[in-house]
C-alpha atoms as a PDB file:
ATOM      1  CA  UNK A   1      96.779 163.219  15.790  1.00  0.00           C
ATOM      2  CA  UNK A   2      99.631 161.111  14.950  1.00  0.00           C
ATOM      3  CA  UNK A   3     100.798 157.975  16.739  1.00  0.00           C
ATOM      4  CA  UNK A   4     104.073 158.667  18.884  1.00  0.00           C
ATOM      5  CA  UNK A   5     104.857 155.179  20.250  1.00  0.00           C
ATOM      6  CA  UNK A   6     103.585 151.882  20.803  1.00  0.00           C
ATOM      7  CA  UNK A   7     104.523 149.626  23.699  1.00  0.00           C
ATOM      8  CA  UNK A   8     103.048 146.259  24.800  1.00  0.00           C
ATOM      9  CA  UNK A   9     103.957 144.150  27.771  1.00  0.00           C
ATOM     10  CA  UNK A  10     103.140 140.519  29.275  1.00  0.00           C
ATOM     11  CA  UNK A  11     103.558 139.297  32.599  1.00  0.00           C
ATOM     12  CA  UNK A  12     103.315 135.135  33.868  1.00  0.00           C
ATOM     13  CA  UNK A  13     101.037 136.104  36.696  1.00  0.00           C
ATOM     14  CA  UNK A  14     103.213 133.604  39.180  1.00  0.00           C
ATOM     15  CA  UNK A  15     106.374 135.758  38.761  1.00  0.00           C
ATOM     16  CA  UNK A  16     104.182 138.441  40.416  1.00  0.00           C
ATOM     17  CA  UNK A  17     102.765 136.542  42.739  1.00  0.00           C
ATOM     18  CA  UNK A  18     105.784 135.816  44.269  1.00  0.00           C
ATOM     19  CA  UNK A  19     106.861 139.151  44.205  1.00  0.00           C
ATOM     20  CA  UNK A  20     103.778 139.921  46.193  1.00  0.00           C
ATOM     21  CA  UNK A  21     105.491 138.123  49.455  1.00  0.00           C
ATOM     22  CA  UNK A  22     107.604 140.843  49.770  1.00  0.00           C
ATOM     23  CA  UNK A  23     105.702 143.630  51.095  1.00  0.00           C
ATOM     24  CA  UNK A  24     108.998 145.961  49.503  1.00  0.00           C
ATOM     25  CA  UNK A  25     108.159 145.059  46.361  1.00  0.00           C
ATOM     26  CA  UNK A  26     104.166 146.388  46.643  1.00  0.00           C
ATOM     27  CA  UNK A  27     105.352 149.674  48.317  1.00  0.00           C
ATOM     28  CA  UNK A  28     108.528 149.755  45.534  1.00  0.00           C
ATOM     29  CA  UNK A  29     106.659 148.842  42.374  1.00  0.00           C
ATOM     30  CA  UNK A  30     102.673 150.414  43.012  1.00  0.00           C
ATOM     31  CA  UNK A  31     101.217 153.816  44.302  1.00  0.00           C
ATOM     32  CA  UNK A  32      99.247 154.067  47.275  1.00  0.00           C
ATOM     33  CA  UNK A  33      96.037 154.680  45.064  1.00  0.00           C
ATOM     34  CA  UNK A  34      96.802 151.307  43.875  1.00  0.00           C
ATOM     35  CA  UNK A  35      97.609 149.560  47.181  1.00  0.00           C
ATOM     36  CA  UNK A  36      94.425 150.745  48.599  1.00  0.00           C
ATOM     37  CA  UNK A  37      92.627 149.539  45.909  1.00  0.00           C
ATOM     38  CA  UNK A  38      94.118 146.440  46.149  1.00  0.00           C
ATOM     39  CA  UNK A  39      92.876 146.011  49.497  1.00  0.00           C
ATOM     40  CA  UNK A  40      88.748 145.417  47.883  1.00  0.00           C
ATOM     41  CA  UNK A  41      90.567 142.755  45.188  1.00  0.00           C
ATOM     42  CA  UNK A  42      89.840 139.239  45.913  1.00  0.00           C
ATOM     43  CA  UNK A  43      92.500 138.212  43.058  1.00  0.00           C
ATOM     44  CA  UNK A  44      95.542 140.157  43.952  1.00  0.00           C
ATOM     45  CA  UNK A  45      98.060 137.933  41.467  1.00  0.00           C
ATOM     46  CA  UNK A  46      95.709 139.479  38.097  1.00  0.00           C
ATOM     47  CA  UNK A  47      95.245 143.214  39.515  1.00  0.00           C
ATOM     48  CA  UNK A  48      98.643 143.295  40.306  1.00  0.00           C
ATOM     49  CA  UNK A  49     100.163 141.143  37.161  1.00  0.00           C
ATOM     50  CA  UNK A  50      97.985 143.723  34.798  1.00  0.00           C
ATOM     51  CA  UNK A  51      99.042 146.984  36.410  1.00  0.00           C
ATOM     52  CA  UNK A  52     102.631 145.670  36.314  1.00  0.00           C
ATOM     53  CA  UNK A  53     102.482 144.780  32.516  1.00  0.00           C
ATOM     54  CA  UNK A  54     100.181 148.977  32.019  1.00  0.00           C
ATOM     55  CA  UNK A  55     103.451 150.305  33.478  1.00  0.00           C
ATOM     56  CA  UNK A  56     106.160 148.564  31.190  1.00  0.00           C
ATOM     57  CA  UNK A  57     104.092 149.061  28.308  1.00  0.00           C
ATOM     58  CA  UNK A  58     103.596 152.640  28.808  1.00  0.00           C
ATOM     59  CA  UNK A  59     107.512 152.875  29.047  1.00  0.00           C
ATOM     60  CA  UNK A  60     108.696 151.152  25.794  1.00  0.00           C
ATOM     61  CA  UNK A  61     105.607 153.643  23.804  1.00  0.00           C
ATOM     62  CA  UNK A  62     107.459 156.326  25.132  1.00  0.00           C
ATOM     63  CA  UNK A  63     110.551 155.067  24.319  1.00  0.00           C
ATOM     64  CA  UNK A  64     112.584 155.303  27.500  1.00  0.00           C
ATOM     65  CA  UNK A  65     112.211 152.304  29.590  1.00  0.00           C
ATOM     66  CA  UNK A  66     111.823 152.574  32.959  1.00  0.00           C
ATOM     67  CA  UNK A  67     114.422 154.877  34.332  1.00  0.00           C
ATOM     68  CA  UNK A  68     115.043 158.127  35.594  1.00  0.00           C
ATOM     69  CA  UNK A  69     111.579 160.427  36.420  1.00  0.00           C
ATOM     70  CA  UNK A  70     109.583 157.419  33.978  1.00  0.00           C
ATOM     71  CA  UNK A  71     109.728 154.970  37.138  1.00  0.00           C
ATOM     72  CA  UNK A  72     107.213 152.365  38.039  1.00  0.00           C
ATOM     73  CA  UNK A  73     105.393 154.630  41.117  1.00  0.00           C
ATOM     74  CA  UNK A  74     105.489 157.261  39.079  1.00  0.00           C
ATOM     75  CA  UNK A  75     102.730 155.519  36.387  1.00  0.00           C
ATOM     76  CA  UNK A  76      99.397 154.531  38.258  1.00  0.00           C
ATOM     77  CA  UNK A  77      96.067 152.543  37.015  1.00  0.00           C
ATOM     78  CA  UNK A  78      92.876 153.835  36.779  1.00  0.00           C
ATOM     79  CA  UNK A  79      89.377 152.760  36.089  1.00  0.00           C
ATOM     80  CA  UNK A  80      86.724 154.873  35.178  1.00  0.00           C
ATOM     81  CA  UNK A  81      82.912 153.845  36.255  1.00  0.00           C
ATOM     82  CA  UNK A  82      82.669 151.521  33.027  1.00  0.00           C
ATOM     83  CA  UNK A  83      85.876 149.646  34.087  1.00  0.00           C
ATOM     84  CA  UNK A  84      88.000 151.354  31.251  1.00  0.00           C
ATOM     85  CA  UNK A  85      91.706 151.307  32.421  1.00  0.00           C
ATOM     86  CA  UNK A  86      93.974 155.142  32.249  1.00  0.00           C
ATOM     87  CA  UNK A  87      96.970 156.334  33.435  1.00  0.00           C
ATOM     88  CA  UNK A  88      97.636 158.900  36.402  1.00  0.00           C
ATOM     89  CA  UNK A  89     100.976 160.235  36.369  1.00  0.00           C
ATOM     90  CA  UNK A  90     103.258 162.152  38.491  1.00  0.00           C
ATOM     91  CA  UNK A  91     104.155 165.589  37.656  1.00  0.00           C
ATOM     92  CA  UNK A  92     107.563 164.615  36.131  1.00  0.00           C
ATOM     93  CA  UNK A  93     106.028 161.972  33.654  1.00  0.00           C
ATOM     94  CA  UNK A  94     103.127 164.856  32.983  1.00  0.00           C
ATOM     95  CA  UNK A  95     105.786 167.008  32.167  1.00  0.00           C
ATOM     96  CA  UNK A  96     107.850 164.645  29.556  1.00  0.00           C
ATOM     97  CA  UNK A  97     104.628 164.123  27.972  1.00  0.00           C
ATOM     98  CA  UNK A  98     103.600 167.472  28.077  1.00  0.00           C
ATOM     99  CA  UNK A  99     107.335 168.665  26.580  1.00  0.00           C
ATOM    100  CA  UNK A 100     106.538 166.178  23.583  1.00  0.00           C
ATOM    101  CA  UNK A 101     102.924 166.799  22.979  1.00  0.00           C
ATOM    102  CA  UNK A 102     101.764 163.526  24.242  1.00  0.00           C
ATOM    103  CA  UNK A 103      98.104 164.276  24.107  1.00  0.00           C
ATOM    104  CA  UNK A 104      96.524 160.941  24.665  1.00  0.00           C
ATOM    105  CA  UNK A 105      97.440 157.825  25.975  1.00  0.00           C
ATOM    106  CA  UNK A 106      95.060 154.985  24.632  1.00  0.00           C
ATOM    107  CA  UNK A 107      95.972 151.587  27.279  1.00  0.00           C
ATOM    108  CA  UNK A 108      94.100 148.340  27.273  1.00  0.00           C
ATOM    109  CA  UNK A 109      95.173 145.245  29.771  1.00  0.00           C
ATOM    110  CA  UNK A 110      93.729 142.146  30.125  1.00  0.00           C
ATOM    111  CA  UNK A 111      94.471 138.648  31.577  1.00  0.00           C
ATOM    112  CA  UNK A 112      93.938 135.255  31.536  1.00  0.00           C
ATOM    113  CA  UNK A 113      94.561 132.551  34.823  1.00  0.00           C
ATOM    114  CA  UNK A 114      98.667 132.226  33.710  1.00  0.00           C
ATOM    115  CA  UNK A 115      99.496 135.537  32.182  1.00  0.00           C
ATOM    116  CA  UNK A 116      98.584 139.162  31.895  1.00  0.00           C
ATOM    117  CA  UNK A 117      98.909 141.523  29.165  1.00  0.00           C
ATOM    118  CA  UNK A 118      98.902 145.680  28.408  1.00  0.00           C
ATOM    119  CA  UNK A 119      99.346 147.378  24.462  1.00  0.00           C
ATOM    120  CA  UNK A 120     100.048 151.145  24.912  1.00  0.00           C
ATOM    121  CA  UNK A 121      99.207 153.669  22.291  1.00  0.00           C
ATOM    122  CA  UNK A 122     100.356 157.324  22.851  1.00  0.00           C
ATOM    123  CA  UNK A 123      99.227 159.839  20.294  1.00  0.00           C
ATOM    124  CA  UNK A 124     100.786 163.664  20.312  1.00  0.00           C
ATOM    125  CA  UNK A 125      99.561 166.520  18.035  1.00  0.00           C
END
């Protein structure tokens, strides 16, 4: 495996938290896997303010930002049963990494009461 791109990301969890007023934003920024998540989290500002900083990441390792089919709904968080975070994407993002042999995508997030943070590794063949 070799390492295609590297991407971290940190968010001031009040800038989200704001943000989370406007019920726009949610519906504009999160997938509906996430929002009903959401709905069991006592501390909306850090599940929010980590998933938020996942996405960005994930966008500078692959190099493109967040535009076009690489959008923000299009990248959603995951946990499996031992709490480690993953990515679900749509079938647009599954097909850019698919077209450059994106095999993995390593992502670890964590925050603290002020900010929140994600680092990105995605390795191809």
């Amino acid at each position: 495996m070799k390492i295609l791109g590297i991407g971290v990301d940190i968010v001031e969890n009040i800038r989200i938290h704001k943000s989370l007023k406007n019920v726009n934003f949610i519906k504009r920024v999160f997938s509906s896997s996430e929002i009903l998540l959401a709905k069991n989290i006592v501390n909306k500002k850090s599940y929010y303010s980590k998933r938020f900083a996942a996405k960005e990441a994930f966008s500078k390792a692959l190099g493109t930002g967040l535009r076009g089919s690489v959008n923000l709904q299009a990248i959603s968080i995951t946990h499996n049963n031992m709490g480690k975070p993953s990515f679900e994407f749509n079938k647009q993002v599954q097909n850019i990494l698919s077209n450059r042999n994106i095999i993995y995508q390593h992502l670890s997030i964590s925050d603290e009461k002020n900010i929140a943070v994600a680092f990105v590794v995605l390795d191809k063949l």
